[in-house]
PDB file of N, CA and C in Angstrom:
ATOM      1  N   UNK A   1      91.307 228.398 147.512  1.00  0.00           N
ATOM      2  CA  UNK A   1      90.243 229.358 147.689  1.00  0.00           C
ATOM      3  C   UNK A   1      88.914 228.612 147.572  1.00  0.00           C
ATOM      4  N   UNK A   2      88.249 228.762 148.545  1.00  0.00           N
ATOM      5  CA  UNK A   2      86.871 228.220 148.602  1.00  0.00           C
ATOM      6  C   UNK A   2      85.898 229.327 147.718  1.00  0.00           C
ATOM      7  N   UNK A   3      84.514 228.230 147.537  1.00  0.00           N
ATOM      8  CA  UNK A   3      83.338 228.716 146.657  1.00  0.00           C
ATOM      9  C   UNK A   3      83.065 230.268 146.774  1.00  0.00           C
ATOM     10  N   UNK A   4      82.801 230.459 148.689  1.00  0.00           N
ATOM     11  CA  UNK A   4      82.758 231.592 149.127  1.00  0.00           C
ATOM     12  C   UNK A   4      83.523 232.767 148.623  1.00  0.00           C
ATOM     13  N   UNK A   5      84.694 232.660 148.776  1.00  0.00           N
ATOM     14  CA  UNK A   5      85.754 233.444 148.948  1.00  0.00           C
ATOM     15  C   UNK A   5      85.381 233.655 147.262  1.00  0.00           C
ATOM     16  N   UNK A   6      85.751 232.920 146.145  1.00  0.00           N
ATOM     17  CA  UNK A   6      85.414 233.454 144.614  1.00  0.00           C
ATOM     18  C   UNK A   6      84.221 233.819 144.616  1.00  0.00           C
ATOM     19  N   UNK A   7      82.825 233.830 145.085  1.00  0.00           N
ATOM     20  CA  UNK A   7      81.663 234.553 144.969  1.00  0.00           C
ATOM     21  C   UNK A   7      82.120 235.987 145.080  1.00  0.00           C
ATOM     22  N   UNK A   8      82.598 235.990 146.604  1.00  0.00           N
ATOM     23  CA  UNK A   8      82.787 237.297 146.780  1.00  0.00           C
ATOM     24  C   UNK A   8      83.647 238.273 145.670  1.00  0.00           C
ATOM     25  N   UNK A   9      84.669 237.508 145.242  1.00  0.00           N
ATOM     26  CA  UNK A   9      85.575 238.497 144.389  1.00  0.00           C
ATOM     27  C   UNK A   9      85.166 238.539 143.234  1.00  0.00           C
ATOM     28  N   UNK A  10      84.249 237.813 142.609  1.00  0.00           N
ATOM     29  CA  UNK A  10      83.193 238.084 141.641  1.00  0.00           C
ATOM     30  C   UNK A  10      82.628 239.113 141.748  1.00  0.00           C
ATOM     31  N   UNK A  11      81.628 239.225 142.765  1.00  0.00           N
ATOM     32  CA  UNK A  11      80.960 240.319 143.116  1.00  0.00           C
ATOM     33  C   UNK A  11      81.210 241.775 143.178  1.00  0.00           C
ATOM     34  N   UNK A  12      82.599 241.417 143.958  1.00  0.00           N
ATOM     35  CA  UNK A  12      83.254 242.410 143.660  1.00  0.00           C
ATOM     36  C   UNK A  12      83.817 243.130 142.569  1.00  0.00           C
ATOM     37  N   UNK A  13      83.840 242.609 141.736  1.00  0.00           N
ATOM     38  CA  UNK A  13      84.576 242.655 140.150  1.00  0.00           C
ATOM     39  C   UNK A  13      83.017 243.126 139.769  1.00  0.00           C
ATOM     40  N   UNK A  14      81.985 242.515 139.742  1.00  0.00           N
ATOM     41  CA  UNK A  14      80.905 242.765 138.850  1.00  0.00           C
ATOM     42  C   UNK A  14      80.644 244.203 139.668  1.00  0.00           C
ATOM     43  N   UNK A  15      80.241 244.582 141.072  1.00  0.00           N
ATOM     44  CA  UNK A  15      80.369 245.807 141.345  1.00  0.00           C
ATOM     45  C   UNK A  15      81.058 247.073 140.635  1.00  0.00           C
ATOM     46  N   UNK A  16      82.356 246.751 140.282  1.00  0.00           N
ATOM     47  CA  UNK A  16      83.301 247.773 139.538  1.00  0.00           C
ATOM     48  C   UNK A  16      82.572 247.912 137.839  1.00  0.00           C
ATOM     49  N   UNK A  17      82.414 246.848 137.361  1.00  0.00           N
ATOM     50  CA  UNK A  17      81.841 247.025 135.732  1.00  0.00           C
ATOM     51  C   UNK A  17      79.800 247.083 135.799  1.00  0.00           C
ATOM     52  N   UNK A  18      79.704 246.567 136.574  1.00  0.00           N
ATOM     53  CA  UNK A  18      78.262 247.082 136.433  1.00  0.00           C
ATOM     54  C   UNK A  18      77.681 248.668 135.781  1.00  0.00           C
ATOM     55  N   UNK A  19      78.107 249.392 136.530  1.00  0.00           N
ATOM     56  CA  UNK A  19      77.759 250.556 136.064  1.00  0.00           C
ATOM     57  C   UNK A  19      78.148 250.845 134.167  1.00  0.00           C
ATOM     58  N   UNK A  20      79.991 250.321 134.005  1.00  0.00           N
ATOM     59  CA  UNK A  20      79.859 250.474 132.690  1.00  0.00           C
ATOM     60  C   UNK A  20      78.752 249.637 131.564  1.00  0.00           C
ATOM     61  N   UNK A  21      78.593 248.056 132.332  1.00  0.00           N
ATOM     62  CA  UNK A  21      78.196 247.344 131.478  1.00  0.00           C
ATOM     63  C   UNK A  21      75.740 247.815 131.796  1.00  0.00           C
ATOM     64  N   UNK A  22      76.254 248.445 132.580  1.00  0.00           N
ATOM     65  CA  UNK A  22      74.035 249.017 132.068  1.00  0.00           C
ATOM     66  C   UNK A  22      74.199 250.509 131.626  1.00  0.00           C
ATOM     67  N   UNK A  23      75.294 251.260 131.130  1.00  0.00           N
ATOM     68  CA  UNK A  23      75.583 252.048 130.167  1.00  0.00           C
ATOM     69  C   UNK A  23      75.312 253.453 131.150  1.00  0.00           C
ATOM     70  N   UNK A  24      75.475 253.245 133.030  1.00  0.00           N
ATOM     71  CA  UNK A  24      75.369 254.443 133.637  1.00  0.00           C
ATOM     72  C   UNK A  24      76.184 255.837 133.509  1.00  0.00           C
ATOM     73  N   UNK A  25      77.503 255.388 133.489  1.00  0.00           N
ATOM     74  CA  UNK A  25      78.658 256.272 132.951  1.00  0.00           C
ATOM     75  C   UNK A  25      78.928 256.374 131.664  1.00  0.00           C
ATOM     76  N   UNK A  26      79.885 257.913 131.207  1.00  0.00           N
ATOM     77  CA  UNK A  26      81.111 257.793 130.771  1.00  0.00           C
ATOM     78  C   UNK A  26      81.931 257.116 130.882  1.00  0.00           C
ATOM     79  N   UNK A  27      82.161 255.961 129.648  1.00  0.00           N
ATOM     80  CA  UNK A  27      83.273 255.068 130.072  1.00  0.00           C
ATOM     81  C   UNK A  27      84.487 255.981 130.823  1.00  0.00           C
ATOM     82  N   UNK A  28      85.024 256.671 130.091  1.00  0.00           N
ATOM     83  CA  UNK A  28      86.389 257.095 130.089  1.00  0.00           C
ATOM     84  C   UNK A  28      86.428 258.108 131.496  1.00  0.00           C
ATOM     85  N   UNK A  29      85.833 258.517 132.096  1.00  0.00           N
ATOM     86  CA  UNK A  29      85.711 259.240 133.700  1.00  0.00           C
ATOM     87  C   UNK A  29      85.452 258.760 134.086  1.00  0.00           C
ATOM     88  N   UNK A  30      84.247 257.675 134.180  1.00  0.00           N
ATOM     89  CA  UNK A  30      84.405 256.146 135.314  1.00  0.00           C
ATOM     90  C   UNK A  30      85.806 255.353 135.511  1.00  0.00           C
ATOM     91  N   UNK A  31      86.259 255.225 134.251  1.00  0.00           N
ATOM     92  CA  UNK A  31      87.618 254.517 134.648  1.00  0.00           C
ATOM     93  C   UNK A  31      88.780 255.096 134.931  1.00  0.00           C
ATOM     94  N   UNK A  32      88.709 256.637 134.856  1.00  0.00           N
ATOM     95  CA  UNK A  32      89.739 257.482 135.347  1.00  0.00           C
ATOM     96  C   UNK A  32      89.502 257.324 137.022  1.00  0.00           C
ATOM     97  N   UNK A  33      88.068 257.988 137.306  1.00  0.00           N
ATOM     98  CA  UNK A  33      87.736 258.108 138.569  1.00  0.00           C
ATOM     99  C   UNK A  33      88.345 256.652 139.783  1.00  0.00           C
ATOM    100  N   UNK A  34      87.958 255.430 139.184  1.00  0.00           N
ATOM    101  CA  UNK A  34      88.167 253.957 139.548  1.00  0.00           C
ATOM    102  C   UNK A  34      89.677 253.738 139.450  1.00  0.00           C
ATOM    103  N   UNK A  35      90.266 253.919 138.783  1.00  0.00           N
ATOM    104  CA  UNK A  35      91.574 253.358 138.970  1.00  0.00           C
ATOM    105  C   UNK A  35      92.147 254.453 140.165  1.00  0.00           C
ATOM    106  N   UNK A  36      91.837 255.550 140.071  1.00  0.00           N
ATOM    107  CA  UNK A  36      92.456 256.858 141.134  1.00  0.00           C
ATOM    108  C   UNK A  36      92.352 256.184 142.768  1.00  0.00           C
ATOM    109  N   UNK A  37      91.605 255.287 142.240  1.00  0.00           N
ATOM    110  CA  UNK A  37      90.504 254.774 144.205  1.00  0.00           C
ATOM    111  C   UNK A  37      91.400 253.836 144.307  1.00  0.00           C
ATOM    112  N   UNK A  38      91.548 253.527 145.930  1.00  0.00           N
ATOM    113  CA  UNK A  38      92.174 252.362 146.714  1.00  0.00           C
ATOM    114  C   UNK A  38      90.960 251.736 146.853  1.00  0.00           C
ATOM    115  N   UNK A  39      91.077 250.305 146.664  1.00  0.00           N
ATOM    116  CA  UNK A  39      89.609 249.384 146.680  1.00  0.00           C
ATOM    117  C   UNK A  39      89.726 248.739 148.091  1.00  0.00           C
ATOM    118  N   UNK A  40      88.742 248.274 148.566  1.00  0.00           N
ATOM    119  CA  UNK A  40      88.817 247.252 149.694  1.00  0.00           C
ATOM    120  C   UNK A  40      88.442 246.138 148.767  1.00  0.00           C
ATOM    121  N   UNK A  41      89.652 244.964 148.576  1.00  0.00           N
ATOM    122  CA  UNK A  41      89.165 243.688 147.508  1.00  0.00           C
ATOM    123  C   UNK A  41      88.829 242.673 148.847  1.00  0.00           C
ATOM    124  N   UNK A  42      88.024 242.071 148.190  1.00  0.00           N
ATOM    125  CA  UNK A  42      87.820 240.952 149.215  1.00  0.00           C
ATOM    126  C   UNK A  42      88.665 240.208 149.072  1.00  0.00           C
ATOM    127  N   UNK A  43      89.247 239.663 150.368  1.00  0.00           N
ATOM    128  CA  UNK A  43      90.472 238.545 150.619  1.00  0.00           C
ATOM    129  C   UNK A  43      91.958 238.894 149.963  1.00  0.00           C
ATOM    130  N   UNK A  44      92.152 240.043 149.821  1.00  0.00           N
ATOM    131  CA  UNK A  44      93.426 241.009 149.336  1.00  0.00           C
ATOM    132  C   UNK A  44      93.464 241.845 149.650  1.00  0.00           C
ATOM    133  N   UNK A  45      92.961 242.594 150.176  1.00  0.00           N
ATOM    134  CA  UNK A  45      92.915 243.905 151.091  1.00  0.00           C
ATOM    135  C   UNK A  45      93.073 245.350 150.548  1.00  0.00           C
ATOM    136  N   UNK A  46      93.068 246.438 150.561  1.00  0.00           N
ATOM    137  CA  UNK A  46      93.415 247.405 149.591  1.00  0.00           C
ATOM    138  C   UNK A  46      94.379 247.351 148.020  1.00  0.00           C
ATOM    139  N   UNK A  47      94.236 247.729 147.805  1.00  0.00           N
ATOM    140  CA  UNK A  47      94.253 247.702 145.796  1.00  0.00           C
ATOM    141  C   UNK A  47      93.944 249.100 145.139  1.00  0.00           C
ATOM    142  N   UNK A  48      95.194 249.099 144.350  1.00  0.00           N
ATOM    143  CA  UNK A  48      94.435 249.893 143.254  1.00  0.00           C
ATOM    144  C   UNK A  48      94.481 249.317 141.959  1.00  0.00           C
ATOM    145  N   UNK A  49      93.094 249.630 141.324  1.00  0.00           N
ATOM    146  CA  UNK A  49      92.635 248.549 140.181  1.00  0.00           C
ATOM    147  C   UNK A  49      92.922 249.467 138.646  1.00  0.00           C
ATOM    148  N   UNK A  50      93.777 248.910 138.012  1.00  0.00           N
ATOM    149  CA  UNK A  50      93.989 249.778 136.694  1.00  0.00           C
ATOM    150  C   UNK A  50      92.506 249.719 135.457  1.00  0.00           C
ATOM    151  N   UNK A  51      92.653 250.727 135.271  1.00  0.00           N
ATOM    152  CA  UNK A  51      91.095 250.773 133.861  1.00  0.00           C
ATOM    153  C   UNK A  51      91.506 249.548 132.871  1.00  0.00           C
ATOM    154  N   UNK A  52      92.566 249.006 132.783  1.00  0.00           N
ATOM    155  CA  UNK A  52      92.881 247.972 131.669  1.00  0.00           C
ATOM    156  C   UNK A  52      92.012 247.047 132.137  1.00  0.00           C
ATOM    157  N   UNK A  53      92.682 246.721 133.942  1.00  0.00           N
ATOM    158  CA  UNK A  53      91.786 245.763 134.362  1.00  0.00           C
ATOM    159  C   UNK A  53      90.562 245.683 134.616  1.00  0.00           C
ATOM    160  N   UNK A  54      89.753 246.918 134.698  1.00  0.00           N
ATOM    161  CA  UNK A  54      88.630 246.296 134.596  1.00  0.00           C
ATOM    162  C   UNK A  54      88.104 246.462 133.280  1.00  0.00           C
ATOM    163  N   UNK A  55      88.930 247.132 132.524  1.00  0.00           N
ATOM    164  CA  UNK A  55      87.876 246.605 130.879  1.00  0.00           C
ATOM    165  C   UNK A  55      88.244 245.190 130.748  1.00  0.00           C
ATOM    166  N   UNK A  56      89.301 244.535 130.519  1.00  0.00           N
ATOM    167  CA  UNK A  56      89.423 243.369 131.139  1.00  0.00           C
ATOM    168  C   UNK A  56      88.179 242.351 131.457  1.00  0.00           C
ATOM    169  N   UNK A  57      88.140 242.421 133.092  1.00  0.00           N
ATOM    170  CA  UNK A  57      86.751 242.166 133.306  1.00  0.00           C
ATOM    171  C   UNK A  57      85.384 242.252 132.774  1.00  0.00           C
ATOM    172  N   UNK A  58      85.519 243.827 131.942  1.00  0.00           N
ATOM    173  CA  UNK A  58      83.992 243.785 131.301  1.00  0.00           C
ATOM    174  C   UNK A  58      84.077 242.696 129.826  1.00  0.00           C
ATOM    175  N   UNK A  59      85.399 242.818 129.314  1.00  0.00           N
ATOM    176  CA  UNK A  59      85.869 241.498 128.574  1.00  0.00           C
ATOM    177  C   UNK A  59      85.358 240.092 128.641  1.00  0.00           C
ATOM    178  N   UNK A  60      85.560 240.041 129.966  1.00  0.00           N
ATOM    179  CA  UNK A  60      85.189 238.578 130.472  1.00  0.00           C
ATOM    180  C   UNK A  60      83.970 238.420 130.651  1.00  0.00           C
ATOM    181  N   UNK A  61      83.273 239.429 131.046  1.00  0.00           N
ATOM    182  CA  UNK A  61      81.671 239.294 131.468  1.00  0.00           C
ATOM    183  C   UNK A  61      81.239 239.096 130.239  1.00  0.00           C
ATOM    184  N   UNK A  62      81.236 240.010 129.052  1.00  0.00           N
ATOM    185  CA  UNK A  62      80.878 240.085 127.609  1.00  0.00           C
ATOM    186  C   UNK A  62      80.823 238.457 127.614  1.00  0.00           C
ATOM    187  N   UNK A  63      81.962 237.954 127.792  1.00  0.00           N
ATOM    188  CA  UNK A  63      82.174 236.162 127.552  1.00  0.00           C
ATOM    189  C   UNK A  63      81.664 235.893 127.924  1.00  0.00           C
ATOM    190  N   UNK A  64      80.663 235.976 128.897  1.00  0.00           N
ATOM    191  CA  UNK A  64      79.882 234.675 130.042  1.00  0.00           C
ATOM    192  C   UNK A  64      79.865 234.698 131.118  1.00  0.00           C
ATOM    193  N   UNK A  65      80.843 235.946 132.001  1.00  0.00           N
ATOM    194  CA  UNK A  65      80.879 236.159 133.118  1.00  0.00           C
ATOM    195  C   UNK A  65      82.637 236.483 133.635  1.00  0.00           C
ATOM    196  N   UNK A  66      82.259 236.232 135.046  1.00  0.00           N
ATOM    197  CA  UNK A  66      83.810 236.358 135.270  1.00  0.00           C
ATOM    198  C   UNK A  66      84.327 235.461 136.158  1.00  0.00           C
ATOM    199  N   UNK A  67      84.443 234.274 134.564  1.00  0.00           N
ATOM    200  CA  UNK A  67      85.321 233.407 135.456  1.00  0.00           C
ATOM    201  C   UNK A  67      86.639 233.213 134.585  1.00  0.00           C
ATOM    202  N   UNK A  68      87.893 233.355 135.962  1.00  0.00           N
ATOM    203  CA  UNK A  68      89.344 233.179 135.023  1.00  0.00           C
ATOM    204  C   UNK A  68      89.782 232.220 135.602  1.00  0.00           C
ATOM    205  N   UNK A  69      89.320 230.932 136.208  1.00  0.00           N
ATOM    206  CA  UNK A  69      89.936 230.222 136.952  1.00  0.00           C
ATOM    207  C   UNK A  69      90.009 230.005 138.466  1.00  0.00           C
ATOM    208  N   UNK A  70      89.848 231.003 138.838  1.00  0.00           N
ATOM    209  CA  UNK A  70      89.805 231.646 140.176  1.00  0.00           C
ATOM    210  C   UNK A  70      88.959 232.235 140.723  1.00  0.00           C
ATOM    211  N   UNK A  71      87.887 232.413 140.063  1.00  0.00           N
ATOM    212  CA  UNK A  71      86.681 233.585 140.071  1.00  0.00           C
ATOM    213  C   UNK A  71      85.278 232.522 139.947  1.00  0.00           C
ATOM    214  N   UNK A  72      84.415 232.973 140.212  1.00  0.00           N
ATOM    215  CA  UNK A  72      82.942 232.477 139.539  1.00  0.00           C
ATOM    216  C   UNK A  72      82.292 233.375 138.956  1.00  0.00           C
ATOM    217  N   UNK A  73      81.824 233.239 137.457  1.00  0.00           N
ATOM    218  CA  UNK A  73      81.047 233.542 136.894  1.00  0.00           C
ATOM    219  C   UNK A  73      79.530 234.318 137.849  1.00  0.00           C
ATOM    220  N   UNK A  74      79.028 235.454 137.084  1.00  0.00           N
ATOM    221  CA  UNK A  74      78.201 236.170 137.614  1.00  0.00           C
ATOM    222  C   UNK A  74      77.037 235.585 137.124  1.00  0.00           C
ATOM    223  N   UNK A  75      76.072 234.675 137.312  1.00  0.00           N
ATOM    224  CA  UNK A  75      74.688 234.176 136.312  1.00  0.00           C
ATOM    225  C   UNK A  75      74.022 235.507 136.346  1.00  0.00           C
ATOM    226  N   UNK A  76      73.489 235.475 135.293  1.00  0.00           N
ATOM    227  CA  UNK A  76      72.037 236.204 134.692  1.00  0.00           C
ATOM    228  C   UNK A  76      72.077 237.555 134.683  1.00  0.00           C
ATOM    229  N   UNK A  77      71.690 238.651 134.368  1.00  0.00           N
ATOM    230  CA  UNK A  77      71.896 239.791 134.596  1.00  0.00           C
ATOM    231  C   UNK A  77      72.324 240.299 133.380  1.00  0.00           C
ATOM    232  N   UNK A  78      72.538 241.585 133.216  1.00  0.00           N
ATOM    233  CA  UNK A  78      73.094 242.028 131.737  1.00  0.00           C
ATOM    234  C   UNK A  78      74.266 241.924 131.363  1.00  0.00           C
ATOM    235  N   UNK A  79      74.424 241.878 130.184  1.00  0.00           N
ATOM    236  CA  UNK A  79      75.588 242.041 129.394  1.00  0.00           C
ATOM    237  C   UNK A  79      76.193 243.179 128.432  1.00  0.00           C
ATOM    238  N   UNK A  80      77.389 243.621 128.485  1.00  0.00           N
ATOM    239  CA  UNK A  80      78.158 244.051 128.095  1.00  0.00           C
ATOM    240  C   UNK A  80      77.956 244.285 126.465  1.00  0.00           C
ATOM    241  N   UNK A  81      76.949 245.570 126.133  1.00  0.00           N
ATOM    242  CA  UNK A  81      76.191 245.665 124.721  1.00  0.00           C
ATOM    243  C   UNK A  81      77.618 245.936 123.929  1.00  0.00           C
ATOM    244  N   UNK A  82      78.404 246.902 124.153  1.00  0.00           N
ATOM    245  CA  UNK A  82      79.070 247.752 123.004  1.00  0.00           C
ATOM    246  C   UNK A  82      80.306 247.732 123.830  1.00  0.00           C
ATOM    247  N   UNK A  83      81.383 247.753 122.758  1.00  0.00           N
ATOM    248  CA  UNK A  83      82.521 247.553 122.986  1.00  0.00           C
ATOM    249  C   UNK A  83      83.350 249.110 123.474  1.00  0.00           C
ATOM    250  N   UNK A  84      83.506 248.858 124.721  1.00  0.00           N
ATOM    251  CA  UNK A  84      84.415 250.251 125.337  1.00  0.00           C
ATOM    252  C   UNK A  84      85.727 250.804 124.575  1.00  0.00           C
ATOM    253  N   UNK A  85      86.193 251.611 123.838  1.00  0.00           N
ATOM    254  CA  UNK A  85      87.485 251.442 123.490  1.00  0.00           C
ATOM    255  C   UNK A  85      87.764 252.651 124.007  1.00  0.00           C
ATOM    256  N   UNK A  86      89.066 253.102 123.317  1.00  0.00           N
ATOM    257  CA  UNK A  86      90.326 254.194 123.976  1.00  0.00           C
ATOM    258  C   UNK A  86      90.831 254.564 122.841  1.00  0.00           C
TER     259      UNK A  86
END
């Protein structure tokens, strides 16, 4: 996987937690609503994304961004104040 291709699925990932991580939603009906959805992922094609996974992700961002290996990190922008739980 080229640079490109992980920007994009970054982006994509930060798209899905953005809203939780600048405190727009209800965690818990954002991530009902989101996992219910078929995603268009970049370079994987439809998906449905479980709420684990993207708290997950907001996990990772909290860390520094979202990189798991495969991904690139999101620079600059906010972070992930308070911890989502269930």
């Amino acid at each position: 996987m080229n640079e490109s291709m992980r920007q994009e699925i970054a982006l994509f990932r930060y798209g899905l937690i953005a809203p939780l991580v600048n405190g727009q939603v209800d965690p818990k009906t954002y991530l009902k609503e989101v996992a219910e959805r078929i995603h268009q992922v970049p370079h994987h094609g439809e998906k449905r994304i479980a709420a684990k996974t993207i708290l997950d992700w907001c996990t990772q961002y909290k860390k520094g961004g979202l990189n798991d290996g495969r991904t690139v990190a999101i620079p600059g922008g906010c972070h992930l104040k308070k911890r989502i739980t269930f």
